[in-house]
C-alpha atoms as a PDB file:
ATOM      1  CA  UNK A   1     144.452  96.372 108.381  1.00  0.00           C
ATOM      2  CA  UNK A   2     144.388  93.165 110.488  1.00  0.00           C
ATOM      3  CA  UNK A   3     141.434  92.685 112.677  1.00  0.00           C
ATOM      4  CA  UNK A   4     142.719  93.035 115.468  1.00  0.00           C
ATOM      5  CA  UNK A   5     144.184  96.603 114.637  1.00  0.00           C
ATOM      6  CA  UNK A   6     140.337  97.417 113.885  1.00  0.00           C
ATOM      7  CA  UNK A   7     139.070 100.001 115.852  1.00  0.00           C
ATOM      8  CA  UNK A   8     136.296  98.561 118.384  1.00  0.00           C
ATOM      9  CA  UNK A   9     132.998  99.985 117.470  1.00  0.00           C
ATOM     10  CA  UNK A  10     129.696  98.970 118.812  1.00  0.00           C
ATOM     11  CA  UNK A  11     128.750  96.581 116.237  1.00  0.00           C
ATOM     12  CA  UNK A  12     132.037  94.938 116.714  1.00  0.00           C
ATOM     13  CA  UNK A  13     131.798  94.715 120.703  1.00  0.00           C
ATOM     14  CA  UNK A  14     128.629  93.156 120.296  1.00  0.00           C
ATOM     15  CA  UNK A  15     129.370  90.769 117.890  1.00  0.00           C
ATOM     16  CA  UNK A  16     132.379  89.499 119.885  1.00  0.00           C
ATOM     17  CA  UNK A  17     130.087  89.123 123.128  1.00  0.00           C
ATOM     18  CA  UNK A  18     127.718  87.288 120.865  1.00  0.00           C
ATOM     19  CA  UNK A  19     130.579  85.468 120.029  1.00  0.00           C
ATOM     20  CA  UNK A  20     131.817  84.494 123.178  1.00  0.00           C
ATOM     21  CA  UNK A  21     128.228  84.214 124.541  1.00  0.00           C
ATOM     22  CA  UNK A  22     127.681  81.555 121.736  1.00  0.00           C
ATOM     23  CA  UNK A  23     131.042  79.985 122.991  1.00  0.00           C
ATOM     24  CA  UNK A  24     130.003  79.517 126.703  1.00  0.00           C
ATOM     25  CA  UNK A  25     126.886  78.026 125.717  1.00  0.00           C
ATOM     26  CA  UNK A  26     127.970  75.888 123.312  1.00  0.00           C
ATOM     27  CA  UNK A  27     130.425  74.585 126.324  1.00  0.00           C
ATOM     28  CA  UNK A  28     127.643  74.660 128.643  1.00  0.00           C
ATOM     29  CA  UNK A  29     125.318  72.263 126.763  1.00  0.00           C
ATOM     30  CA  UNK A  30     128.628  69.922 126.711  1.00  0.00           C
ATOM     31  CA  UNK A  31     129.467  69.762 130.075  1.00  0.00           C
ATOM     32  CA  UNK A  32     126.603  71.168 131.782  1.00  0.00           C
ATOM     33  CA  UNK A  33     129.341  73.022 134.612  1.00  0.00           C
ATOM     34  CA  UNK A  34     128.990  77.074 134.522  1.00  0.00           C
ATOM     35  CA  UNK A  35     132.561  77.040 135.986  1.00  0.00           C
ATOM     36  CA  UNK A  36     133.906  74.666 133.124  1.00  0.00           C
ATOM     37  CA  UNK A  37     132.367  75.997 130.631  1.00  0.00           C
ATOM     38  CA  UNK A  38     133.081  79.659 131.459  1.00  0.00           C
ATOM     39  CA  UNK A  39     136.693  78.395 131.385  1.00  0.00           C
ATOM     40  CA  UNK A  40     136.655  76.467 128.488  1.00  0.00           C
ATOM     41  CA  UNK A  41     134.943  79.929 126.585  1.00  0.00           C
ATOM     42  CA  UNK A  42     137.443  81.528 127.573  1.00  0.00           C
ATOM     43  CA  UNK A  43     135.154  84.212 130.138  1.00  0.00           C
ATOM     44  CA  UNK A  44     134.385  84.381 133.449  1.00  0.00           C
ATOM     45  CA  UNK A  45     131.806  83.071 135.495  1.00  0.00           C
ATOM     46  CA  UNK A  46     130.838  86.983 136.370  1.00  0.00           C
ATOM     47  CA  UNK A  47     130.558  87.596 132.643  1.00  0.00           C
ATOM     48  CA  UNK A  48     127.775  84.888 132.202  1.00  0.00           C
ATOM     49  CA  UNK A  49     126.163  86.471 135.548  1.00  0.00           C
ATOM     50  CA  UNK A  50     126.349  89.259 133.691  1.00  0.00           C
ATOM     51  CA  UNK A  51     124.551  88.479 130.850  1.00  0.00           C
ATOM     52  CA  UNK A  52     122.105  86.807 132.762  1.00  0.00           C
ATOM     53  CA  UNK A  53     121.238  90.059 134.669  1.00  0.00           C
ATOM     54  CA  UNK A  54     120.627  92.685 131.811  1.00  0.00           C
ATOM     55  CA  UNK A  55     118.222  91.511 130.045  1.00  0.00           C
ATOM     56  CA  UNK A  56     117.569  94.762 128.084  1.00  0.00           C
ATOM     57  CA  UNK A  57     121.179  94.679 126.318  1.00  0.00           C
ATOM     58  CA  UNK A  58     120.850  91.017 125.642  1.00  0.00           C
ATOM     59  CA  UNK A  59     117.328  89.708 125.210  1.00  0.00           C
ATOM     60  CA  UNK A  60     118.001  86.507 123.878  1.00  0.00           C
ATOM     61  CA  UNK A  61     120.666  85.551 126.294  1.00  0.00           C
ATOM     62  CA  UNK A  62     118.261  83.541 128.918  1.00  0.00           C
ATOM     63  CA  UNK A  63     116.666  81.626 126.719  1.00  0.00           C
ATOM     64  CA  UNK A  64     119.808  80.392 124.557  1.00  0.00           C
ATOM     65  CA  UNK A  65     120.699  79.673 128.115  1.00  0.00           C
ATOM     66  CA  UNK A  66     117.573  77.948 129.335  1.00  0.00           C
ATOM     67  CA  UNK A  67     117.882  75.866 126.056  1.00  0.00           C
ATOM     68  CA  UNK A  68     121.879  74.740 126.738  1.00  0.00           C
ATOM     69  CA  UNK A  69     120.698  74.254 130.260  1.00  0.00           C
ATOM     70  CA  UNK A  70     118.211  71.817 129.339  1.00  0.00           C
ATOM     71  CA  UNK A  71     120.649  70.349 126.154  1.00  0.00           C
ATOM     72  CA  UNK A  72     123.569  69.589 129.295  1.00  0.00           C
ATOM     73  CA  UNK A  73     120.247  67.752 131.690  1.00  0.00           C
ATOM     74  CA  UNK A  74     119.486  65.462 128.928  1.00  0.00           C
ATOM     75  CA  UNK A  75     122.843  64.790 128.036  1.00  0.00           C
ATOM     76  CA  UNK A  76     123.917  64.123 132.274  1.00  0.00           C
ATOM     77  CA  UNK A  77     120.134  62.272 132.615  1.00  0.00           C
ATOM     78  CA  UNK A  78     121.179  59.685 129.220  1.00  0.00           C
ATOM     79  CA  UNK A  79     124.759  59.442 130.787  1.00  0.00           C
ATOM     80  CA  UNK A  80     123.499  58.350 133.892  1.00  0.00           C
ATOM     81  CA  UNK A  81     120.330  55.840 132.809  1.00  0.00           C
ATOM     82  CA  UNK A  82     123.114  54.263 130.366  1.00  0.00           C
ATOM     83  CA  UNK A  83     125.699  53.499 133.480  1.00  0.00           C
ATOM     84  CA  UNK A  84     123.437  52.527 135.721  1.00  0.00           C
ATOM     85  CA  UNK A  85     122.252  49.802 132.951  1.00  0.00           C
ATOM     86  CA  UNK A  86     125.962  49.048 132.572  1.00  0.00           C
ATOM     87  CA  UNK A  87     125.909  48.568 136.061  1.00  0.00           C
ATOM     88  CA  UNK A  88     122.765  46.041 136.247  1.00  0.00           C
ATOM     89  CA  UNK A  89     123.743  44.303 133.398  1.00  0.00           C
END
């Protein structure tokens, strides 16, 4: 049977959101753009909301999320230190 003929269980729902949660975030720490990356993942912006908001069902959510957040500041913060050196130079 093909995966996608699978029937969805519970295990299998949440290990495609932890999928696809693992895919926004990975996008997010990229680009540091909730609208980019949620389109880039493949979700919706609501969907990340989402997560954010039930904290219960997915307790490790906010802080993969506060650690992405911080991974797409450092990476915006060294972008802009090295053009503004480019630009002094």
């Amino acid at each position: 049977m093909a995966e996608k003929d699978k029937p969805r269980t519970p295990q299998r729902a949440r290990a495609e959101t932890v999928a696809r949660q693992a895919g926004f975030l990975q996008q997010y720490a990229r680009i540091g753009v909730i609208s980019s990356a949620a389109r880039l993942a493949h979700i919706s912006r609501s969907e990340h909301y989402l997560w954010l908001s039930l904290p219960k069902k997915y307790p490790k959510y906010a802080k993969q999320f506060e650690d992405a957040h911080e991974q797409a500041c450092d990476r915006l913060e060294t972008a802009a230190v090295v053009q503004f050196i480019d630009m002094m130079a």
